[in-house]
C-alpha atoms as a PDB file:
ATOM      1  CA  UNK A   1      57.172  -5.102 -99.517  1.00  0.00           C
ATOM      2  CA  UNK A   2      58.428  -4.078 -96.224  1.00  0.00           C
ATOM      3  CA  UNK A   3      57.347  -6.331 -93.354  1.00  0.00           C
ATOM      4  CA  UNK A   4      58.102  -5.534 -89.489  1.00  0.00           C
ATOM      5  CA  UNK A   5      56.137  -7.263 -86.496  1.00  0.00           C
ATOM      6  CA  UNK A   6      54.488  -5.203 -83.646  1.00  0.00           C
ATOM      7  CA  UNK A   7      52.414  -6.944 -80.834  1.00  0.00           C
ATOM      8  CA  UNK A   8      48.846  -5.225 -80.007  1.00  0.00           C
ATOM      9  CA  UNK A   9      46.907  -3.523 -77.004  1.00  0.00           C
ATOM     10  CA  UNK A  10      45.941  -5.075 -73.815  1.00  0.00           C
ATOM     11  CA  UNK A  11      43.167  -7.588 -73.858  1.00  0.00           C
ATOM     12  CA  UNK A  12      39.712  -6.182 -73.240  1.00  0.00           C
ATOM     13  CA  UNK A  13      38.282  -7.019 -69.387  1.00  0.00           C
ATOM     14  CA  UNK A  14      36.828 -10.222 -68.772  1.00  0.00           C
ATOM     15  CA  UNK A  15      32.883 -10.025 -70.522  1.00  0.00           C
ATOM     16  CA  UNK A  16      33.668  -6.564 -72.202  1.00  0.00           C
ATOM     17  CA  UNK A  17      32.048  -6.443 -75.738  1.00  0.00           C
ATOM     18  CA  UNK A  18      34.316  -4.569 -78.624  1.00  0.00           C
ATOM     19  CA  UNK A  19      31.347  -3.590 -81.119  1.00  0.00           C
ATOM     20  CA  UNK A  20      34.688  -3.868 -84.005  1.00  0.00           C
ATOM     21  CA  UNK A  21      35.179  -7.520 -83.039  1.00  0.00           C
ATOM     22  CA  UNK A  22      34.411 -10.065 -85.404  1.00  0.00           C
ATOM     23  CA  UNK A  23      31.630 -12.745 -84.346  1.00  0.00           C
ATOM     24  CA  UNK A  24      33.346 -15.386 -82.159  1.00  0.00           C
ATOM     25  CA  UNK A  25      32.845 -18.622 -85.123  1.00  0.00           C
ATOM     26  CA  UNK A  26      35.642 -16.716 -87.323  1.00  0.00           C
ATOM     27  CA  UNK A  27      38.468 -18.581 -87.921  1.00  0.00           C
ATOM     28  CA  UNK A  28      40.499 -15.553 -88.787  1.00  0.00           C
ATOM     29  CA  UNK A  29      39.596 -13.304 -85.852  1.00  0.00           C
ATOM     30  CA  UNK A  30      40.898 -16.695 -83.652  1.00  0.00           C
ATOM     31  CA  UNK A  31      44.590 -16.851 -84.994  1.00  0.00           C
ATOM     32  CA  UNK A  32      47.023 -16.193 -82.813  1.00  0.00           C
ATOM     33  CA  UNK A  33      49.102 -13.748 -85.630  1.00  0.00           C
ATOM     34  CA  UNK A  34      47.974 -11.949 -88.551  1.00  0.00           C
ATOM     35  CA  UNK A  35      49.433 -10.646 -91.242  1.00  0.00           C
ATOM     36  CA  UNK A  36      47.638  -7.416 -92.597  1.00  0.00           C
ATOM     37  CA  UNK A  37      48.378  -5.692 -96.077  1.00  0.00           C
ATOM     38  CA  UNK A  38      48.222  -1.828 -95.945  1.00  0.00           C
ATOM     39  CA  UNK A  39      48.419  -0.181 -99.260  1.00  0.00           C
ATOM     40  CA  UNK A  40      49.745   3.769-100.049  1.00  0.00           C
ATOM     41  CA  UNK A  41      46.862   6.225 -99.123  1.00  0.00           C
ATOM     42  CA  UNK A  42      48.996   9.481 -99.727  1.00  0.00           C
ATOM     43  CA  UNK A  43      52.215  11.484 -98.734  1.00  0.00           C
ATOM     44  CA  UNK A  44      51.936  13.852 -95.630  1.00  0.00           C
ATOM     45  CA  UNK A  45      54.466  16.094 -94.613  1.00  0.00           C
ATOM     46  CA  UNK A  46      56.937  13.681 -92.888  1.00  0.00           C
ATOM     47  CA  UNK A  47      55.083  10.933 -92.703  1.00  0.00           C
ATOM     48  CA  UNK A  48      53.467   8.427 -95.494  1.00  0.00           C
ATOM     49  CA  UNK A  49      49.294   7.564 -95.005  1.00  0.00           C
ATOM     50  CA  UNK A  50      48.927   3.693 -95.652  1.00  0.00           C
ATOM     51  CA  UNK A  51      45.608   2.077 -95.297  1.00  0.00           C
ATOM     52  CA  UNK A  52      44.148  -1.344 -94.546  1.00  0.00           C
ATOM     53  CA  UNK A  53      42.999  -3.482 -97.156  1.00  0.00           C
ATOM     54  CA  UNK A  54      40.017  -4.775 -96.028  1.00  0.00           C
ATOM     55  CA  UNK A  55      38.318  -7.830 -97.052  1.00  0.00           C
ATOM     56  CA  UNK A  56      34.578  -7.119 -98.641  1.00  0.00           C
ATOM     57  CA  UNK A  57      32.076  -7.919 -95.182  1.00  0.00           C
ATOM     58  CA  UNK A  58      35.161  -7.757 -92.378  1.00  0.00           C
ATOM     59  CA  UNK A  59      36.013  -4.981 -90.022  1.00  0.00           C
ATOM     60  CA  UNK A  60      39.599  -3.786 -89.890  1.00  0.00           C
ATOM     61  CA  UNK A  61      41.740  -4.796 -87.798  1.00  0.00           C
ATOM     62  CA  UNK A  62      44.147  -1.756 -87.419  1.00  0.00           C
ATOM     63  CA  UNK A  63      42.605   0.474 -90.069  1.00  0.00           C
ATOM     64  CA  UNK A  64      45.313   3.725 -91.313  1.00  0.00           C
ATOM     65  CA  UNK A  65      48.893   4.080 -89.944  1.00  0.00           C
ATOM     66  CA  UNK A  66      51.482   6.443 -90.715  1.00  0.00           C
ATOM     67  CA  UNK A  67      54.742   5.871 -91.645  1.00  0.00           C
ATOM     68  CA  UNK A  68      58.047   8.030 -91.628  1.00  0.00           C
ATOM     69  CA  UNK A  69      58.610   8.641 -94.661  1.00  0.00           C
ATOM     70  CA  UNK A  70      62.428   8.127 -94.309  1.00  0.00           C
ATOM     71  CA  UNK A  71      61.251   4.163 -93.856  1.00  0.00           C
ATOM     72  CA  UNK A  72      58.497   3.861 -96.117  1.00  0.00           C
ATOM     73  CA  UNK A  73      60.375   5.614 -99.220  1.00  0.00           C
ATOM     74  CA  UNK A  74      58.447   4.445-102.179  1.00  0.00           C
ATOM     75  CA  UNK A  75      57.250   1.569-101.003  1.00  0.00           C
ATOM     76  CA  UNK A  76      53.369   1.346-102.327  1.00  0.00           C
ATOM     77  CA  UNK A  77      52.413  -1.469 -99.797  1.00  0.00           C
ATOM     78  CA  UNK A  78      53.314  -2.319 -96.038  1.00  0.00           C
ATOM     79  CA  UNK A  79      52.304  -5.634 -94.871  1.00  0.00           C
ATOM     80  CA  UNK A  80      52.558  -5.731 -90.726  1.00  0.00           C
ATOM     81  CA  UNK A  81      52.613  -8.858 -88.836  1.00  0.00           C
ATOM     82  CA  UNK A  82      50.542  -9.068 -85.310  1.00  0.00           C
ATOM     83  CA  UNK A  83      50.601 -11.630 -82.646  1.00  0.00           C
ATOM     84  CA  UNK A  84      48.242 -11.520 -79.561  1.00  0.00           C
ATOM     85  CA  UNK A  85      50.388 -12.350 -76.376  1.00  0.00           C
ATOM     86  CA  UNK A  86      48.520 -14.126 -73.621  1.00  0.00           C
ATOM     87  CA  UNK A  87      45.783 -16.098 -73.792  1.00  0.00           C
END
């Protein structure tokens, strides 16, 4: 498993609703870092297709990303590790 660590996008303006978000009481969507598992969705022409494994009754958090292929080789899953910076 290849792991790498990337940081995420701006926070959203102060009382701005993301419909994606999970409800505020979730302990998950509160961490500070998360660790998400992709898994191999197929091979595109220079890049590789991986998507999120979701769990059942959660939104995704990032969703599909493509890889170079040159990095991904024949790796069948990614997991990528995101922190939130600020508060």
């Amino acid at each position: 498993m290849n792991i790498f660590t990337t940081t995420g996008p701006a926070p959203l303006a102060a009382g701005a609703v993301n419909p994606t978000q999970p409800a505020s009481g979730d302990q998950d969507a509160m961490s500070e870092k998360a660790t998400i598992v992709f898994r191999k969705l197929r091979d595109t022409k220079n890049t590789v297709r991986f998507e999120e494994e979701v769990p059942p009754g959660k939104p995704p958090v990032i969703g599909t990303i493509y890889v170079q292929k040159w990095f991904a080789r024949d790796t069948q899953e990614l997991a990528i590790t995101i922190e939130k910076e600020g508060n």
